[in-house]
C-alpha atoms as a PDB file:
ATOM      1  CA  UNK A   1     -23.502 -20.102   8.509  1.00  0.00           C
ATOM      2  CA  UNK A   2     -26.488 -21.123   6.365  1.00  0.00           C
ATOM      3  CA  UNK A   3     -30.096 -18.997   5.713  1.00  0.00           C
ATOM      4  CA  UNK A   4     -32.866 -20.744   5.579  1.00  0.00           C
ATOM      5  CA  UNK A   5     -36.380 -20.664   3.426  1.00  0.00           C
ATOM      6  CA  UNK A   6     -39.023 -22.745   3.787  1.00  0.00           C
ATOM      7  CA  UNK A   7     -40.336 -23.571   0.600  1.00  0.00           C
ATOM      8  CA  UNK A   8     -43.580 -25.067  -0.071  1.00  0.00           C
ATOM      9  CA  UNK A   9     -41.837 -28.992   0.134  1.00  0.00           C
ATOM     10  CA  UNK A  10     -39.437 -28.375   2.214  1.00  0.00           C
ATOM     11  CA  UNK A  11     -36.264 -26.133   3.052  1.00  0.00           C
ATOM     12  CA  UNK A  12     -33.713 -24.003   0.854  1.00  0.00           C
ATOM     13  CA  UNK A  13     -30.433 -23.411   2.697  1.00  0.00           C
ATOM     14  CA  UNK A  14     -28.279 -21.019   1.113  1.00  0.00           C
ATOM     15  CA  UNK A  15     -24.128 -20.724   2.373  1.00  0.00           C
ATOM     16  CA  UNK A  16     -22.970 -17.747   3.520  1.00  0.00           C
ATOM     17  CA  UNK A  17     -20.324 -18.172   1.048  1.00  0.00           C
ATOM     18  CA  UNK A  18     -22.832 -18.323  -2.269  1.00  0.00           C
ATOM     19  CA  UNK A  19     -24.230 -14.948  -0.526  1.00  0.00           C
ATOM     20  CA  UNK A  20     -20.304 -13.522  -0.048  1.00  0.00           C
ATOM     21  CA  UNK A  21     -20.057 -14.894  -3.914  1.00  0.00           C
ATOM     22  CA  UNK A  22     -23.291 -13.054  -5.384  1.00  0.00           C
ATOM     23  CA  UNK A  23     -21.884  -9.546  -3.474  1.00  0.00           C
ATOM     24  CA  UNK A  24     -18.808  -9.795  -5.373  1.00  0.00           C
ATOM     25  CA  UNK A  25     -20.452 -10.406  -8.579  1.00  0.00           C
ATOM     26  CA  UNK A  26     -22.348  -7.595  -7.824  1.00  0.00           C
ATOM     27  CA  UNK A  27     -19.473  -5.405  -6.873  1.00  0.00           C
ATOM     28  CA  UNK A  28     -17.760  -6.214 -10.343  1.00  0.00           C
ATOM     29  CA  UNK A  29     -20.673  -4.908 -12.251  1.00  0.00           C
ATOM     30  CA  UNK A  30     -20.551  -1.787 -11.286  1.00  0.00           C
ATOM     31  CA  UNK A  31     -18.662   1.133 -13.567  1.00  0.00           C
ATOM     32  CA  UNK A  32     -16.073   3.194 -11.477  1.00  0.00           C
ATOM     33  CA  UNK A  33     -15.092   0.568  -8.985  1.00  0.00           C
ATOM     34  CA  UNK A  34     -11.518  -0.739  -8.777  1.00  0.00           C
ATOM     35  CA  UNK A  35     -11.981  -3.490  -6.299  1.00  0.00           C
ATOM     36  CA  UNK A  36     -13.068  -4.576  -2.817  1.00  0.00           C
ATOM     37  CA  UNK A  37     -11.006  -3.947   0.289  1.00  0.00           C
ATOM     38  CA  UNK A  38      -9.078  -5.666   3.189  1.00  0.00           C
ATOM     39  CA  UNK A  39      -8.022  -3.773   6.325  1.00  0.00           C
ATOM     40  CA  UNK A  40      -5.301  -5.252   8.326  1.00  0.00           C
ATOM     41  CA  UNK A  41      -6.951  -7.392  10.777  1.00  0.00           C
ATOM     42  CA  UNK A  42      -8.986  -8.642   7.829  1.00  0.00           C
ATOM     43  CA  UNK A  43      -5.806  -9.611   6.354  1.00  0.00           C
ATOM     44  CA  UNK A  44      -4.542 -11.676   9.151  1.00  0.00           C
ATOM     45  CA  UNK A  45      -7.874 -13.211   9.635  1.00  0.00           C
ATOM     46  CA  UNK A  46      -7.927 -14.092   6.382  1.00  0.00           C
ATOM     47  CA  UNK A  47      -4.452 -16.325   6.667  1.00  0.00           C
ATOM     48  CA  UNK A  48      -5.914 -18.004   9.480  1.00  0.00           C
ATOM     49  CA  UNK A  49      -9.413 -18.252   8.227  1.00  0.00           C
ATOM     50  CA  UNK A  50      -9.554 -19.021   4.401  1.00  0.00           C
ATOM     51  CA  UNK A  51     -13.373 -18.370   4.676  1.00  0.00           C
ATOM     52  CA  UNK A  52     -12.601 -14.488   5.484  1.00  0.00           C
ATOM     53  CA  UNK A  53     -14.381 -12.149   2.437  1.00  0.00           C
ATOM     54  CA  UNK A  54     -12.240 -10.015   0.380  1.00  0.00           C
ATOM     55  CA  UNK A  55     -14.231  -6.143   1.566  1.00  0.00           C
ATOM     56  CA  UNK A  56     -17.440  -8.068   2.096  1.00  0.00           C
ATOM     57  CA  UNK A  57     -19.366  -8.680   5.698  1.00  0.00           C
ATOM     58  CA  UNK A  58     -22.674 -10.278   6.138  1.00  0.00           C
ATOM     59  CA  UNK A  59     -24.836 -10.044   8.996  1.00  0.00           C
ATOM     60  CA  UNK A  60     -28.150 -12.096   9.568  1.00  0.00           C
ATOM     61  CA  UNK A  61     -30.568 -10.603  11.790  1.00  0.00           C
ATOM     62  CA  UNK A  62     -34.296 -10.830  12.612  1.00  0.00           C
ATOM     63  CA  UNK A  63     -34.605 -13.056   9.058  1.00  0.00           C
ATOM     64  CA  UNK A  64     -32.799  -9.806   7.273  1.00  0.00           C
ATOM     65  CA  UNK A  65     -29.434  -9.366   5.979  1.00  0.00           C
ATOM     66  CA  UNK A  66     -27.254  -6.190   6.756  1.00  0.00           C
ATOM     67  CA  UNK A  67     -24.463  -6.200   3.911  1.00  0.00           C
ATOM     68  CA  UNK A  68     -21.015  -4.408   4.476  1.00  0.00           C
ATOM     69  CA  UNK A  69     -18.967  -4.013   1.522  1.00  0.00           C
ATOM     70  CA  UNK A  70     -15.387  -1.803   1.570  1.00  0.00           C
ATOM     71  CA  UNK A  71     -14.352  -0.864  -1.994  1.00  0.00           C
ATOM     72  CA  UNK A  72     -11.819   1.417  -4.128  1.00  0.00           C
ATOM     73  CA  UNK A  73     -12.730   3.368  -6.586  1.00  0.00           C
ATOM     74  CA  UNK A  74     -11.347   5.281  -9.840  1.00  0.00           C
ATOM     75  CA  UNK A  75     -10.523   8.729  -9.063  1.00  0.00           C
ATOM     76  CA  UNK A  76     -12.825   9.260 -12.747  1.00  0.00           C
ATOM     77  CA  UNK A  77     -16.137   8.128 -10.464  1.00  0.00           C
ATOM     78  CA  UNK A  78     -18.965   9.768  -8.717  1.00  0.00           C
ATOM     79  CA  UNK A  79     -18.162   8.963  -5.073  1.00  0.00           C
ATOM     80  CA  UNK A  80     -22.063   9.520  -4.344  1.00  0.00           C
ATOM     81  CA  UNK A  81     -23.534   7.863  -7.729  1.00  0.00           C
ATOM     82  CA  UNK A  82     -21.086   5.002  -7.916  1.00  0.00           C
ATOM     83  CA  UNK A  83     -22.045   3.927  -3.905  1.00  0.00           C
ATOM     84  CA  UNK A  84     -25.631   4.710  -4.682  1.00  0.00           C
ATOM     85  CA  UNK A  85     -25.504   2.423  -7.693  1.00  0.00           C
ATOM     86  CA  UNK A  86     -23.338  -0.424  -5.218  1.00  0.00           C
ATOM     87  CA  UNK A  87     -26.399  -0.727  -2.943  1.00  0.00           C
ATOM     88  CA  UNK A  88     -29.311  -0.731  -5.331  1.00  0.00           C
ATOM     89  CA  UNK A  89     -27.340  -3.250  -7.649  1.00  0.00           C
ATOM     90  CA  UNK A  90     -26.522  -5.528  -4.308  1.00  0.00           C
ATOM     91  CA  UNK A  91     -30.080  -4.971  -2.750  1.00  0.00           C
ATOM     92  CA  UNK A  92     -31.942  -5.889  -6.183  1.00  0.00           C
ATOM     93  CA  UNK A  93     -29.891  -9.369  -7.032  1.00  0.00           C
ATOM     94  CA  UNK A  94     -29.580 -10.582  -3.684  1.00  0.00           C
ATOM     95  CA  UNK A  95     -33.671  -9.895  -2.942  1.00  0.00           C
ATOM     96  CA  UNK A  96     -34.194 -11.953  -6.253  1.00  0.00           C
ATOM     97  CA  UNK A  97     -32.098 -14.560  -6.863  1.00  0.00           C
ATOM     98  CA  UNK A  98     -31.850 -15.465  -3.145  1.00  0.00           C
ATOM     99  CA  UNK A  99     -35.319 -14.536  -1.514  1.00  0.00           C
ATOM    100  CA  UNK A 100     -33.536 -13.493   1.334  1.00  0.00           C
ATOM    101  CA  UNK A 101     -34.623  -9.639   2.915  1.00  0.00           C
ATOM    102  CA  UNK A 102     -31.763  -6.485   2.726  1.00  0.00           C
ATOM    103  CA  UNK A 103     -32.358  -4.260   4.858  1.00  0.00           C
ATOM    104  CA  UNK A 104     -29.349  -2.128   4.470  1.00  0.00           C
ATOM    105  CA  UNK A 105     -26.267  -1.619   2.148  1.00  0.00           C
ATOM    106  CA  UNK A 106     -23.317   0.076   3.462  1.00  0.00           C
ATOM    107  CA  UNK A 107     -20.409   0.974   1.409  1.00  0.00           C
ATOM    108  CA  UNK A 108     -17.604   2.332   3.122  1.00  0.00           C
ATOM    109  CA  UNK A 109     -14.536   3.926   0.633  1.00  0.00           C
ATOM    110  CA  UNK A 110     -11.419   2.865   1.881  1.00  0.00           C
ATOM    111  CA  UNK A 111      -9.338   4.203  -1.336  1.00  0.00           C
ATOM    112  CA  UNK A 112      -8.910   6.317  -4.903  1.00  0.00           C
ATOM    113  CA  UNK A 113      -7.237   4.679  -7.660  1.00  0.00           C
ATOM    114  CA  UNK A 114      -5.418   6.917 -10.194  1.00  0.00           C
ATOM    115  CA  UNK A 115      -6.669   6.122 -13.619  1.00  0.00           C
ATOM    116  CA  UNK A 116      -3.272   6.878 -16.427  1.00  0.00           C
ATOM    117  CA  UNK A 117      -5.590   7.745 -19.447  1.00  0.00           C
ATOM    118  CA  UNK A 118      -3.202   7.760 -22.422  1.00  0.00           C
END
């Protein structure tokens, strides 16, 4: 899947997988998370389907994107300000260096991830 812009001579086409890539960057940014998620199905998809997104979905609709992400975090995070700070972060960089609309974040929290501070 490819999203389109029209520029001024001509067309942009950006991959779904440069989108998937930006997300992840994104993700990695962020203080307090541990990684991104696969659930089981997403797992065997993924063995099948190499193009399958570690924790990451992407929906285009009506010229907007609706951006799923699944993550862990450290048990030392703010569930609330760490998934706040997910969607603005994602929101911001993909509006910019993409063009492309967000029109919604969701961060689901599949897991908590002991931190041994010695």
């Amino acid at each position: 899947m490819e999203f389109q812009q029209l520029l001024p001579y001509g067309s942009l086409y950006i991959t779904k997988v440069t989108v998937h890539d930006l997300v992840q960057m994104c993700i990695s940014e962020i203080d307090g998370v541990a990684k991104t998620i696969l659930n089981f199905s997403e797992k065997v998809t993924s063995v099948i389907d190499r193009r399958t997104y570690k924790g990451v979905g992407i929906e285009h609709e009506q010229g907007t994107l609706s951006i799923n992400v699944k993550v862990a975090l450290y048990h030392t995070a703010s569930i609330f300000a760490t998934c706040y700070k997910i969607q603005e972060h994602i929101k911001a960089e993909i509006e910019k260096l993409t063009g492309l609309e967000v029109k919604e974040v969701n961060v689901k929290v599949e897991q908590i991830i002991k931190v041994h501070l010695d």
